[in-house]
N, C-alpha and C. Protein backbone atom coordinates (compact mmCIF):
# COMPACT_ATOMS: atom_id res chain seq x y z
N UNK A 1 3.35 3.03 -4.86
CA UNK A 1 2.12 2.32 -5.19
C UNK A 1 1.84 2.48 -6.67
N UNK A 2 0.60 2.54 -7.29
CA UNK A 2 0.38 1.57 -8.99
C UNK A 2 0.11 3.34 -8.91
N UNK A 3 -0.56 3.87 -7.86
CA UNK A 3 -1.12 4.67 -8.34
C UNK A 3 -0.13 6.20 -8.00
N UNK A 4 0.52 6.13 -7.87
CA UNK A 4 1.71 6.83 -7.47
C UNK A 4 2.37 6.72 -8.42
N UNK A 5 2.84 5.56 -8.64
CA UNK A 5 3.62 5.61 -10.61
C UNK A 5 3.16 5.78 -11.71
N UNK A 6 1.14 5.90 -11.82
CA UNK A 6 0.66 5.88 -12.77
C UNK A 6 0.84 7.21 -12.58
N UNK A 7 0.43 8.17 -11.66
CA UNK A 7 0.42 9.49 -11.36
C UNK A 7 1.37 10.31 -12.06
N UNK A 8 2.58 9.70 -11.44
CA UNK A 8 3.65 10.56 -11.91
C UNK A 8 4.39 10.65 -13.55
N UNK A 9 3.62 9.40 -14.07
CA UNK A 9 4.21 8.88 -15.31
C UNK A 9 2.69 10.27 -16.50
N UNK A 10 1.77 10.35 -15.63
CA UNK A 10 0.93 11.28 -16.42
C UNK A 10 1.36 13.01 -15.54
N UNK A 11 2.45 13.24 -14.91
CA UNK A 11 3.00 14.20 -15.04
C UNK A 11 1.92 14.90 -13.76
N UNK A 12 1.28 14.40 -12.48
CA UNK A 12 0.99 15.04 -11.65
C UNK A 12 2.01 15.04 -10.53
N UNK A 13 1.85 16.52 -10.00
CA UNK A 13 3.01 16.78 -9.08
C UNK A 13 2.82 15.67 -7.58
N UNK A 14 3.87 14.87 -7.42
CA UNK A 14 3.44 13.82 -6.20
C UNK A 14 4.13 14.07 -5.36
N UNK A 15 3.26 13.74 -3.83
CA UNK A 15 3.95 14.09 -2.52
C UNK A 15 3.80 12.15 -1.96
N UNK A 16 5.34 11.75 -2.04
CA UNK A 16 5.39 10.70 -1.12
C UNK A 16 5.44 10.32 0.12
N UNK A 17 5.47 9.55 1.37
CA UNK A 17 6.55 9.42 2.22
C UNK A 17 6.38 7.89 2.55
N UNK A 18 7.38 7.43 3.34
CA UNK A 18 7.31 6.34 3.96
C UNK A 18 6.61 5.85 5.58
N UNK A 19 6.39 7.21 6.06
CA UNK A 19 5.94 6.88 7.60
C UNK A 19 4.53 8.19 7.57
N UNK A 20 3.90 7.52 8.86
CA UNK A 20 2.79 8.58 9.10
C UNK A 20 3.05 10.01 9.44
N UNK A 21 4.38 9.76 10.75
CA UNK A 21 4.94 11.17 10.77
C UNK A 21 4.97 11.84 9.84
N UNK A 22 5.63 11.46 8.60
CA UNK A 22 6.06 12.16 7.74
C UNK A 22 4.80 13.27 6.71
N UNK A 23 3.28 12.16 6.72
CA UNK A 23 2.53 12.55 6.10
C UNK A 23 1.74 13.79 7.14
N UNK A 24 1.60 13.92 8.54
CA UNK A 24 1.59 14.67 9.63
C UNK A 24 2.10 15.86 9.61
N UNK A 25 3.56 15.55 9.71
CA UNK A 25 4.34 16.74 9.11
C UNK A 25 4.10 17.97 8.23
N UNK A 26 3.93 16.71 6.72
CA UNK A 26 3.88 17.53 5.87
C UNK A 26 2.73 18.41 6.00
N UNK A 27 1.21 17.45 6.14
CA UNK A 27 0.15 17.99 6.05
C UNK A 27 0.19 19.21 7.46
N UNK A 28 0.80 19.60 8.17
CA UNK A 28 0.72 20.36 9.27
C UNK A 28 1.20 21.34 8.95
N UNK A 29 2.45 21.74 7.95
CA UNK A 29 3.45 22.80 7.76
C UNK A 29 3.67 23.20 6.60
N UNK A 30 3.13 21.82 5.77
CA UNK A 30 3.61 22.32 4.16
C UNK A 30 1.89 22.28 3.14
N UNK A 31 1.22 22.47 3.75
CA UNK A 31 -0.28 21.97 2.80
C UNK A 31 -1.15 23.18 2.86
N UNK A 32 -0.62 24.39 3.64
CA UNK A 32 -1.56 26.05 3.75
C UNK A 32 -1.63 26.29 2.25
N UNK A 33 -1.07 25.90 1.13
CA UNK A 33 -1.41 26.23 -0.26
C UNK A 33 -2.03 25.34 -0.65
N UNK A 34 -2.84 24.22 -0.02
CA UNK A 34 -3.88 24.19 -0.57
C UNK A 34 -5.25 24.24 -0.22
N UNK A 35 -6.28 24.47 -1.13
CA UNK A 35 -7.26 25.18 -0.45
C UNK A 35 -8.38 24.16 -0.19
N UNK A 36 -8.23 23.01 -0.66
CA UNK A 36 -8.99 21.55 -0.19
C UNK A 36 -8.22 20.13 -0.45
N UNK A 37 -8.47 19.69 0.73
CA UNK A 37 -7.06 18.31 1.23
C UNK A 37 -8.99 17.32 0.49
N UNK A 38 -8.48 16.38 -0.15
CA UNK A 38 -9.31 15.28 -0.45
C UNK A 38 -8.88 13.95 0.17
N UNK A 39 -9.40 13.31 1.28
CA UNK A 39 -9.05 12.00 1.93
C UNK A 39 -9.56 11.09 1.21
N UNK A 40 -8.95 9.70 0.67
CA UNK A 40 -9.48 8.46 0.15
C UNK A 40 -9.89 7.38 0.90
N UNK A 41 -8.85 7.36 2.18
CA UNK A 41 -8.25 6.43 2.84
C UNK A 41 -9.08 6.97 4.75
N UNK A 42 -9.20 6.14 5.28
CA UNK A 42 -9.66 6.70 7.18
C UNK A 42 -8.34 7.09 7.21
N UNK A 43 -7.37 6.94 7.35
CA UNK A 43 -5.74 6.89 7.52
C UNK A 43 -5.61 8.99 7.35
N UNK A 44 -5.60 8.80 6.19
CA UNK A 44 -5.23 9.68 5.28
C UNK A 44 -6.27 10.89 6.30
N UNK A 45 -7.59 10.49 6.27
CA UNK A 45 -8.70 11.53 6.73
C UNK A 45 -8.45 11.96 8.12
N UNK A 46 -7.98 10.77 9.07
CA UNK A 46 -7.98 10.75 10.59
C UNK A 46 -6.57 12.27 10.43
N UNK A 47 -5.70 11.83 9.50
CA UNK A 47 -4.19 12.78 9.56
C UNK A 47 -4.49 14.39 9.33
N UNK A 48 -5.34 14.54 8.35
CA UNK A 48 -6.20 15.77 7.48
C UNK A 48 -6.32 16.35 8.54
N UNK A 49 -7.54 15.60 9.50
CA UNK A 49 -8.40 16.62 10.55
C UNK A 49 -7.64 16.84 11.73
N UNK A 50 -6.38 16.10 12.23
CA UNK A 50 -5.91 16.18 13.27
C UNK A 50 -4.64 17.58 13.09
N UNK A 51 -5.00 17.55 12.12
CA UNK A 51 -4.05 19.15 11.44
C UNK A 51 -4.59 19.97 10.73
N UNK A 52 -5.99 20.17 10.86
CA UNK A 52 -6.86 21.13 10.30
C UNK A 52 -6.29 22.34 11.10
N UNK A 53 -5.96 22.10 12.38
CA UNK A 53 -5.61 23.70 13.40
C UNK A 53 -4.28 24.29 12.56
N UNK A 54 -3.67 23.70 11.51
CA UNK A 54 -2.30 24.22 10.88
C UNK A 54 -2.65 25.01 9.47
N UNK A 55 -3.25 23.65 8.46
CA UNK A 55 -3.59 24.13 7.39
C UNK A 55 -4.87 24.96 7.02
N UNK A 56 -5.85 24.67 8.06
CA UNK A 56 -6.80 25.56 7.95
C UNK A 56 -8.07 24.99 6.76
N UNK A 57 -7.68 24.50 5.44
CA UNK A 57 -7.79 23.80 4.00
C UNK A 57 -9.34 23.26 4.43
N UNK A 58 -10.15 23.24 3.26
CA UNK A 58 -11.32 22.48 3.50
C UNK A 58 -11.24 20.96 3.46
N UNK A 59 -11.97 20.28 3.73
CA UNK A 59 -11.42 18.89 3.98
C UNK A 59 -12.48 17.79 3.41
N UNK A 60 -12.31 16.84 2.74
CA UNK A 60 -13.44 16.56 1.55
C UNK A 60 -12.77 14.67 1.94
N UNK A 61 -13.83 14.18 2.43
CA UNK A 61 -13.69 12.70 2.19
C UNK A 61 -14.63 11.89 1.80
N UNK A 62 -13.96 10.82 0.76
CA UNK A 62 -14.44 10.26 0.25
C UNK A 62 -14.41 8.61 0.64
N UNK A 63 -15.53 8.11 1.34
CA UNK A 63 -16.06 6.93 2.22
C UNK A 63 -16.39 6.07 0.91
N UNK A 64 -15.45 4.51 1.16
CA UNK A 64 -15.75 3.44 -0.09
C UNK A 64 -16.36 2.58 0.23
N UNK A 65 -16.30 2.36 1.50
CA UNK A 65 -16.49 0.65 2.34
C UNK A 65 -17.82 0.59 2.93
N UNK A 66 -18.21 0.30 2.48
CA UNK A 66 -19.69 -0.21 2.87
C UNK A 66 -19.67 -1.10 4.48
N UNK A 67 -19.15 -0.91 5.31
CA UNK A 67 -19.11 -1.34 6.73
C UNK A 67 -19.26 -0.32 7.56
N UNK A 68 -19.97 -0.74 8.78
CA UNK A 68 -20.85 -0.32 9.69
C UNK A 68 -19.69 0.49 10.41
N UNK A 69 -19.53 1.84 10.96
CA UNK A 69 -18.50 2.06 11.91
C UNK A 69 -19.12 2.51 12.93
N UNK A 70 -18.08 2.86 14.11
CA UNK A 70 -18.40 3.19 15.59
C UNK A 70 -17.51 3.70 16.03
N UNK A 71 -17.69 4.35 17.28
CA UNK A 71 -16.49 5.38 18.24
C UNK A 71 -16.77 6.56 18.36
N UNK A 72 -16.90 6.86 19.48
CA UNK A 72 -16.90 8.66 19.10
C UNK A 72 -16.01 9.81 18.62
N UNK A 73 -14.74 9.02 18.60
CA UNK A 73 -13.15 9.67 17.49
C UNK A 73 -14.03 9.41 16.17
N UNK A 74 -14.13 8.78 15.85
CA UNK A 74 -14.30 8.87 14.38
C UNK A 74 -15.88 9.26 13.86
N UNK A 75 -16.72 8.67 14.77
CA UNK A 75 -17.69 10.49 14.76
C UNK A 75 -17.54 11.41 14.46
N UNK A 76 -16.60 12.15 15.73
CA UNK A 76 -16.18 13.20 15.64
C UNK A 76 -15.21 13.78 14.48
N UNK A 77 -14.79 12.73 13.87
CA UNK A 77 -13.37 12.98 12.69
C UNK A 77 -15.14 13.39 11.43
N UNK A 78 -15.95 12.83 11.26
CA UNK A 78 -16.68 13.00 9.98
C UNK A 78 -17.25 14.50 10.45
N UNK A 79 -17.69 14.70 11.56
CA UNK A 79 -18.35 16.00 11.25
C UNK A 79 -16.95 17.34 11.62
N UNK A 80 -15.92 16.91 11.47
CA UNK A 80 -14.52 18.06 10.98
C UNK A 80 -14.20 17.86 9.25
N UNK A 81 -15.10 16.98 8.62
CA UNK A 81 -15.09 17.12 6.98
C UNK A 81 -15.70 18.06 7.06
N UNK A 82 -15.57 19.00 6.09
CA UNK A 82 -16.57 19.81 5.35
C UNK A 82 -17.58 19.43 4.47
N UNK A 83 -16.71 18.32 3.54
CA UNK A 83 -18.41 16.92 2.90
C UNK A 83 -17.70 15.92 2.98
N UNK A 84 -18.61 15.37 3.29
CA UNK A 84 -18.54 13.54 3.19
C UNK A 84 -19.53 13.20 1.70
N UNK A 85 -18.75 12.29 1.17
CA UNK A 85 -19.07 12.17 0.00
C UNK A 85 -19.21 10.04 -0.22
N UNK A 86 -20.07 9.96 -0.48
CA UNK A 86 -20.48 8.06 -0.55
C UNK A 86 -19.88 7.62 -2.33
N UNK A 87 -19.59 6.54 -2.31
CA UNK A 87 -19.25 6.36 -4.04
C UNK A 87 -20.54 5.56 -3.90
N UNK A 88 -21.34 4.92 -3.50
CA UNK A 88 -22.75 4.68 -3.22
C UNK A 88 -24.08 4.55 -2.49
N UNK A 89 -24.73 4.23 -2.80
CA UNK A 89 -26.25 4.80 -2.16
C UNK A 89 -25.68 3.86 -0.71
N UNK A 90 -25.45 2.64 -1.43
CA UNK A 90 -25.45 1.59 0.47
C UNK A 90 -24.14 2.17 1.51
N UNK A 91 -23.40 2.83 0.93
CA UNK A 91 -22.52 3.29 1.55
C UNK A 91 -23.05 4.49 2.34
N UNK A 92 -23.80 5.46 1.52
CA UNK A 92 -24.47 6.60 2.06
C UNK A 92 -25.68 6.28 3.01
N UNK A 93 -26.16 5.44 2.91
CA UNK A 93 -27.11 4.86 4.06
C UNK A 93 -26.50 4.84 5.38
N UNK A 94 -25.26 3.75 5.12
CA UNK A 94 -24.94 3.95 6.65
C UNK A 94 -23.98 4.76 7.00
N UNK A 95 -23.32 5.62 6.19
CA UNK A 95 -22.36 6.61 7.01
C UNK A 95 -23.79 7.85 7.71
N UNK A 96 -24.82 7.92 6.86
CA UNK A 96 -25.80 8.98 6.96
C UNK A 96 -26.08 8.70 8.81
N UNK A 97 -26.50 7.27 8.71
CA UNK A 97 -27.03 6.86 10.00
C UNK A 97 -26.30 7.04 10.97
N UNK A 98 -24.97 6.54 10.57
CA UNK A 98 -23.92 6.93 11.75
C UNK A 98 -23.72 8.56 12.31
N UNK A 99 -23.61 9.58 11.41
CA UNK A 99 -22.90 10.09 11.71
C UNK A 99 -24.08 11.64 11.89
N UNK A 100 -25.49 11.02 11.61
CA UNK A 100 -26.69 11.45 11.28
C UNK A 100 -26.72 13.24 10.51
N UNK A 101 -25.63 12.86 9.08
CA UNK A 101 -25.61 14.32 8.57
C UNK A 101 -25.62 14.11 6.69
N UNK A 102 -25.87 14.97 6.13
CA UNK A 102 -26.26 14.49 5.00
C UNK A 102 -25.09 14.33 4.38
N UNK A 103 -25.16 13.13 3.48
CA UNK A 103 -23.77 12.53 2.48
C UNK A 103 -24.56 12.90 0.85
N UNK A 104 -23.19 13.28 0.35
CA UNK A 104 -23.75 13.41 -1.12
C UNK A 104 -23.16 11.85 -1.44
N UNK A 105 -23.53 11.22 -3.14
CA UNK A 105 -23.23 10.39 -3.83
C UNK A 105 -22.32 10.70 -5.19
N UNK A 106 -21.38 10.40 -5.19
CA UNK A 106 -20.55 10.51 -6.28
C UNK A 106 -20.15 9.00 -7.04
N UNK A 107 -20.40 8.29 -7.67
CA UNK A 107 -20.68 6.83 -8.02
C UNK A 107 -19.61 6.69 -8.87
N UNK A 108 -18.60 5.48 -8.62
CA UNK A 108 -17.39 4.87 -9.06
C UNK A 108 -17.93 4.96 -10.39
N UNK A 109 -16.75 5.04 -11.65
CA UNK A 109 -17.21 4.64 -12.97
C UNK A 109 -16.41 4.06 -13.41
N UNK A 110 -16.73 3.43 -14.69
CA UNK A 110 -16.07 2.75 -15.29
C UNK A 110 -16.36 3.13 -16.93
N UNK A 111 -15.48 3.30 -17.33
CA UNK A 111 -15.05 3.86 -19.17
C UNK A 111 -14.96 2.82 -19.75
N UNK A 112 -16.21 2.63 -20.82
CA UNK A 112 -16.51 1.47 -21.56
C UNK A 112 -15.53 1.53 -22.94
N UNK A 113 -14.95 0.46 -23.01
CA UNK A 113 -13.77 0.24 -24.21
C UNK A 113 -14.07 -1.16 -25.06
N UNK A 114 -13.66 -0.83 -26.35
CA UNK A 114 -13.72 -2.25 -26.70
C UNK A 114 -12.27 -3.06 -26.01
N UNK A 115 -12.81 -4.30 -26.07
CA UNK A 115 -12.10 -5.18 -25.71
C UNK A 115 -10.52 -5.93 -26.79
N UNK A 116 -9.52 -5.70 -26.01
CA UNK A 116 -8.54 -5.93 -26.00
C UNK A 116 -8.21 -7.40 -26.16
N UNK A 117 -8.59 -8.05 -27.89
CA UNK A 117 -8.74 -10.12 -27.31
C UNK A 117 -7.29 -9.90 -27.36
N UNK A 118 -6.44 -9.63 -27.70
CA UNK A 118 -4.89 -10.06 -27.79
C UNK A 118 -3.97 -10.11 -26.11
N UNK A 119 -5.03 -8.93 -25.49
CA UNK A 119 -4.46 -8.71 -24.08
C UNK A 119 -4.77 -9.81 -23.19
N UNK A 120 -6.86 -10.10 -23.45
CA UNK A 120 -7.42 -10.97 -23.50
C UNK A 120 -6.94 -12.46 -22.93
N UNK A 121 -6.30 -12.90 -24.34
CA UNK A 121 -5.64 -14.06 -24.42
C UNK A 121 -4.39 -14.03 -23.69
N UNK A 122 -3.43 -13.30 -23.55
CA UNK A 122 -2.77 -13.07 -22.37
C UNK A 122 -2.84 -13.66 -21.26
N UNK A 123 -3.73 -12.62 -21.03
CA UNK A 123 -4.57 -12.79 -19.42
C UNK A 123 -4.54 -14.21 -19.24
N UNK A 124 -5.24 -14.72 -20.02
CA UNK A 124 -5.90 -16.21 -19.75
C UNK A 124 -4.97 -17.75 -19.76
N UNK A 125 -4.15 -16.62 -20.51
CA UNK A 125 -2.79 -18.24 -20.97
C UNK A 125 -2.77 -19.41 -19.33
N UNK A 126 -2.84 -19.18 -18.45
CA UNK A 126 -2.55 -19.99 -17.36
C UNK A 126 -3.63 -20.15 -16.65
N UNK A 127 -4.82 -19.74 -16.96
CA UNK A 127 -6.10 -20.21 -16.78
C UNK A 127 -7.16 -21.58 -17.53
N UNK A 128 -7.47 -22.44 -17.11
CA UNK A 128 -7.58 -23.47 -17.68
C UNK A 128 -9.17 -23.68 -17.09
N UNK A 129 -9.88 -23.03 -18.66
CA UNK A 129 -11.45 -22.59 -18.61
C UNK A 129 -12.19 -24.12 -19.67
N UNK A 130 -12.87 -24.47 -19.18
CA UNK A 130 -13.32 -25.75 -19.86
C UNK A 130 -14.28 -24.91 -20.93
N UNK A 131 -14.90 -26.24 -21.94
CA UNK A 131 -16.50 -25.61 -23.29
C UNK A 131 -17.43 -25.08 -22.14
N UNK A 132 -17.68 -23.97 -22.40
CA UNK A 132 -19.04 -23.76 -21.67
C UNK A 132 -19.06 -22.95 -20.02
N UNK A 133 -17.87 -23.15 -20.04
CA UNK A 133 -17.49 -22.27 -18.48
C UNK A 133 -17.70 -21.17 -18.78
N UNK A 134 -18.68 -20.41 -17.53
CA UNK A 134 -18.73 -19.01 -17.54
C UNK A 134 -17.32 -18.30 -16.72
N UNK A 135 -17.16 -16.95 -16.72
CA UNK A 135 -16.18 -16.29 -15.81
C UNK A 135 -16.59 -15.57 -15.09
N UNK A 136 -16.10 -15.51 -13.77
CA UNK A 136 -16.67 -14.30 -13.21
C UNK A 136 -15.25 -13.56 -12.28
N UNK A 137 -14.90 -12.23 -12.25
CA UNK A 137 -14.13 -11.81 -11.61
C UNK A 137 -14.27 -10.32 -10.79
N UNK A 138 -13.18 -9.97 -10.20
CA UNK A 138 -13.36 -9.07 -9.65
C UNK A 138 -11.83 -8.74 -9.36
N UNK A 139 -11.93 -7.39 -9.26
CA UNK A 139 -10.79 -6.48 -8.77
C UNK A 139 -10.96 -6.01 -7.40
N UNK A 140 -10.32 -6.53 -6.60
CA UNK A 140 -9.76 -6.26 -5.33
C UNK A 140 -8.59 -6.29 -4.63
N UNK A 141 -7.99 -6.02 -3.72
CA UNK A 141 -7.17 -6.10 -3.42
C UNK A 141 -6.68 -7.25 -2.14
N UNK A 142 -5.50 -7.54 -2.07
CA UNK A 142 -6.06 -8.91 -1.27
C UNK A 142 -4.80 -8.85 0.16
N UNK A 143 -5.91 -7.68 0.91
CA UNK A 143 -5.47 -6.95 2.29
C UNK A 143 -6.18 -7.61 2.93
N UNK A 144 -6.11 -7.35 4.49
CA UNK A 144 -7.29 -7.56 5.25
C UNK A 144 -8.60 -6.80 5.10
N UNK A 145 -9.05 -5.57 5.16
CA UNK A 145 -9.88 -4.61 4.82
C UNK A 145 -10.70 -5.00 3.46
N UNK A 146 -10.75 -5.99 2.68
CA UNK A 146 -11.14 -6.80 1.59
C UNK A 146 -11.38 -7.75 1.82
N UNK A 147 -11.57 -8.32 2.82
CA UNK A 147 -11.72 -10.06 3.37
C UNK A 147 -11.64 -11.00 2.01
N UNK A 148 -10.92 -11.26 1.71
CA UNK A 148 -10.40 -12.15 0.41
C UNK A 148 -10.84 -13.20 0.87
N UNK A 149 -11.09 -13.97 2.19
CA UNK A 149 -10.87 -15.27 2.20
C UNK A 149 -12.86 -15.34 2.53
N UNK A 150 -13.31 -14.39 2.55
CA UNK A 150 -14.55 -14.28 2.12
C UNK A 150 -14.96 -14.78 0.75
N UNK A 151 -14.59 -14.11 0.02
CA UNK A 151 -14.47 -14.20 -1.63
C UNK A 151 -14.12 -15.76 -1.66
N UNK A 152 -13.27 -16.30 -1.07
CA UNK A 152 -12.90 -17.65 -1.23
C UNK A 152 -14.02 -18.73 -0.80
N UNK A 153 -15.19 -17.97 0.39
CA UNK A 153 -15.71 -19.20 1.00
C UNK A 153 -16.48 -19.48 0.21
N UNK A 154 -16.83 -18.00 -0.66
CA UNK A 154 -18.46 -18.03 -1.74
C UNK A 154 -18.27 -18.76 -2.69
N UNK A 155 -17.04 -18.46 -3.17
CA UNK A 155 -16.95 -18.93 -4.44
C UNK A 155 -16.66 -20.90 -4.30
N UNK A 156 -16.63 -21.31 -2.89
CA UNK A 156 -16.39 -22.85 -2.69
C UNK A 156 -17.70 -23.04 -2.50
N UNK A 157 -18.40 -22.38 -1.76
CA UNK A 157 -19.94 -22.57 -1.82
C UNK A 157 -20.64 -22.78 -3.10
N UNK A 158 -20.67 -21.82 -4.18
CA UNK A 158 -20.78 -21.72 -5.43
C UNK A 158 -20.84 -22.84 -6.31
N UNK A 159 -19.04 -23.31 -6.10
CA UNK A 159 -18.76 -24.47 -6.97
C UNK A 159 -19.07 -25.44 -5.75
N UNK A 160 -19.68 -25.87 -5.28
CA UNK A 160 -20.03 -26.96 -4.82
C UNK A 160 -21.31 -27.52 -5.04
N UNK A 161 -22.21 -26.28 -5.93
CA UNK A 161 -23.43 -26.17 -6.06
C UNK A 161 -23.29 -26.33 -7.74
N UNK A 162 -22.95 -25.77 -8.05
CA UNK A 162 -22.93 -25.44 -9.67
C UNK A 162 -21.15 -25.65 -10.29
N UNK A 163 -20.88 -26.17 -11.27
CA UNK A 163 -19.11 -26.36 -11.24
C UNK A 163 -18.99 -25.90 -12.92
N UNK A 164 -20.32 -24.75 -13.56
CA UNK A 164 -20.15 -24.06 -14.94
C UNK A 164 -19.62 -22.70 -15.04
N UNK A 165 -18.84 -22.34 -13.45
CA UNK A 165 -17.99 -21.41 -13.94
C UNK A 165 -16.43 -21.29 -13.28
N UNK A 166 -15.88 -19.85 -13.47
CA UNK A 166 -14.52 -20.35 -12.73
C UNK A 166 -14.27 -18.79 -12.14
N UNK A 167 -13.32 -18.61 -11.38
CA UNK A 167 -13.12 -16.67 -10.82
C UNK A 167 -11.81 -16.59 -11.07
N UNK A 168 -11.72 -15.62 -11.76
CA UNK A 168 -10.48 -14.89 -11.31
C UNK A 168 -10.64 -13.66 -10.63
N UNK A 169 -9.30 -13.35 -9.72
CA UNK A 169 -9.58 -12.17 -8.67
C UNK A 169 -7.96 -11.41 -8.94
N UNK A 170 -8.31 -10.53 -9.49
CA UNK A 170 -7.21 -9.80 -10.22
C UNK A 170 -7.24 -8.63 -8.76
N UNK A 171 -6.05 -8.57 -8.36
CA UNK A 171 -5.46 -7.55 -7.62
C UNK A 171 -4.16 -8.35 -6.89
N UNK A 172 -3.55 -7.48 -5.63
CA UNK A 172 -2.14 -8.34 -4.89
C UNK A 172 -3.00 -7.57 -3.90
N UNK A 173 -1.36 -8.11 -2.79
CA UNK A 173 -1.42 -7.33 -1.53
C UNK A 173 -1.32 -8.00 -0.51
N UNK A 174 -0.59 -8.19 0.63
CA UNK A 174 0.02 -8.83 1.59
C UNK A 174 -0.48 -9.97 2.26
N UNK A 175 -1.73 -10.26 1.96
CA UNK A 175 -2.86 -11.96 2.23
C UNK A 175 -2.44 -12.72 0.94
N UNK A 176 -1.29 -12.71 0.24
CA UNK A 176 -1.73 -13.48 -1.22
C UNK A 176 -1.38 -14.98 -0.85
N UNK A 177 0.16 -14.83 -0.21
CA UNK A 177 0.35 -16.23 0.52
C UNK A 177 -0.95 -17.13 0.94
N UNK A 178 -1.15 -16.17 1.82
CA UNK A 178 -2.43 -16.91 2.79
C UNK A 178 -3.83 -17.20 1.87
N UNK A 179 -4.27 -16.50 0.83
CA UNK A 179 -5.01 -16.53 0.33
C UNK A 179 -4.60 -18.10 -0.55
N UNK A 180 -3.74 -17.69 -1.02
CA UNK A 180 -3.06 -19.19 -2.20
C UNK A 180 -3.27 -20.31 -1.50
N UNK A 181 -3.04 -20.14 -0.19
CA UNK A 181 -3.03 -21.83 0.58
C UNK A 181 -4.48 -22.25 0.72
N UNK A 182 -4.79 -21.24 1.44
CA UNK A 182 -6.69 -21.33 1.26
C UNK A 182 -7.44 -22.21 0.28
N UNK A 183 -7.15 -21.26 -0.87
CA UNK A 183 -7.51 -22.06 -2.12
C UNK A 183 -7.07 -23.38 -2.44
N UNK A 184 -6.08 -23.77 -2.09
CA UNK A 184 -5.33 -25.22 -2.38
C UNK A 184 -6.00 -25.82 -1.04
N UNK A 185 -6.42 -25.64 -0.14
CA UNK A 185 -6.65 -25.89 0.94
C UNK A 185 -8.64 -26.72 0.87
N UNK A 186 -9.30 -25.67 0.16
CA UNK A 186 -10.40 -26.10 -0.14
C UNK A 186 -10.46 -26.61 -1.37
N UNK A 187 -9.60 -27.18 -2.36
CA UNK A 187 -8.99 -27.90 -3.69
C UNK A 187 -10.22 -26.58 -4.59
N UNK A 188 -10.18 -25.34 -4.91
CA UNK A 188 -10.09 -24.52 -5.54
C UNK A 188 -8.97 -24.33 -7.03
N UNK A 189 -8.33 -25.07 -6.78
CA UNK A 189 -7.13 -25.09 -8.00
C UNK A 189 -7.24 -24.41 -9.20
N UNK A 190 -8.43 -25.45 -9.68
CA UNK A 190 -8.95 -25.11 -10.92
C UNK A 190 -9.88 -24.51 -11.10
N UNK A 191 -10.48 -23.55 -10.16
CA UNK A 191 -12.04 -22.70 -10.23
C UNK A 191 -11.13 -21.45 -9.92
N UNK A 192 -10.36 -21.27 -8.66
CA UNK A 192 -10.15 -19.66 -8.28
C UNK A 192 -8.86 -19.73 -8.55
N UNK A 193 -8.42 -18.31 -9.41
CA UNK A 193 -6.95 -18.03 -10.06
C UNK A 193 -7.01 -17.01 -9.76
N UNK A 194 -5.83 -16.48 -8.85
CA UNK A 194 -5.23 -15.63 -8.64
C UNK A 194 -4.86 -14.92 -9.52
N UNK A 195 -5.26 -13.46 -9.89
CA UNK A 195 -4.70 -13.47 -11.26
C UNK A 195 -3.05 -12.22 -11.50
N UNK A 196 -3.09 -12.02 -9.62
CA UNK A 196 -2.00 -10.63 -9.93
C UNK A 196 -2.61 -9.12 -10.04
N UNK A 197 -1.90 -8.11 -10.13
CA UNK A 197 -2.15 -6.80 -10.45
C UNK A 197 -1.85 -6.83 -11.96
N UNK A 198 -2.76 -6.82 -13.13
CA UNK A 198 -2.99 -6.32 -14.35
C UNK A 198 -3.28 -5.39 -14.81
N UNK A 199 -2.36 -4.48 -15.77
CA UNK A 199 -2.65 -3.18 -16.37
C UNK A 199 -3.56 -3.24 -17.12
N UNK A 200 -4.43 -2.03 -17.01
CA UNK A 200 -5.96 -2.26 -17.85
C UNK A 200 -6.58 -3.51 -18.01
């Protein structure tokens, strides 16, 4: 992954694999040296706690998705964290409600830079922005768990109402096909551009 090669290229020690077993495994037999497992992912968290009886490790997850959950497995998986941690307030609302235990807030950031016009212009070469068009974009990824074709209905809604701006949606990921036809599908052509995974 981007972030697996960015990782390793800044010299942090990385543990890969290709299957869940494998991450099971490891986390069951090889993870007693460390003294807190951090989950990003439900995936990642569900694996943590189902091998807490091995590693013993404190267990720290961090909830992104602002959607409603249910089940009593995964109930039960939040109160085997030691903290549950929200990257925002609406996120911490409803994991709080669900799981009725207190969430701290730790809030996504972003490192303000000047702007890069040379990269800029790059970017834009295959984007075809009229006088006066605003932009609007976003970084996501374009999985299911991101409803992309959400993003697609608004933004046809949008321009059907108003036609002074245009989106780009900078990320990949296994809907891009489906997403591309979409867009050609609701004649989006020239408003929503796909824009790829872009460095910085």
């Amino acid at each position: 992954s981007q972030m697996e090669s960015k990782a390793r290229a800044e010299g942090f020690d990385i543990k890969s694999f290709k299957s869940m077993f494998r991450v099971i495994y490891f986390l069951a037999f090889n993870s007693r040296k460390y003294k807190v497992l951090h989950a990003q992912t439900s995936h990642i968290f569900t694996f943590a706690v189902i091998t807490k009886f091995f590693h013993r490790g404190k267990i720290i997850y961090t909830r992104r998705i602002d959607k409603s959950q249910s089940g009593k497995f995964t109930r039960w998986k939040y109160h085997q964290a030691d903290k549950v941690i929200a990257i925002s307030e609406a996120v911490k609302e409803i994991v709080e409600k669900f799981i009725n235990r207190k969430v701290d807030v730790i809030s996504d950031i972003g490192v303000v830079r000047d702007l890069d016009k040379s990269h800029a212009q790059k970017l834009m070469q295959n984007v075809k922005q009229n006088e006066g068009q605003k932009i609007i974009a976003t970084t996501s990824a374009l999985t299911q768990d991101k409803a992309p074709a959400d993003m697609v209905e608004a933004i046809r809604i949008l321009n059907s109402k108003r036609n002074d701006c245009i989106f780009l949606h900078f990320g990949s990921g296994s809907l891009e096909q489906q997403i591309e036809h979409l867009i050609k599908e609701t004649h989006l052509e020239d408003v929503y551009y796909l824009m790829g995974f872009a460095d910085n």
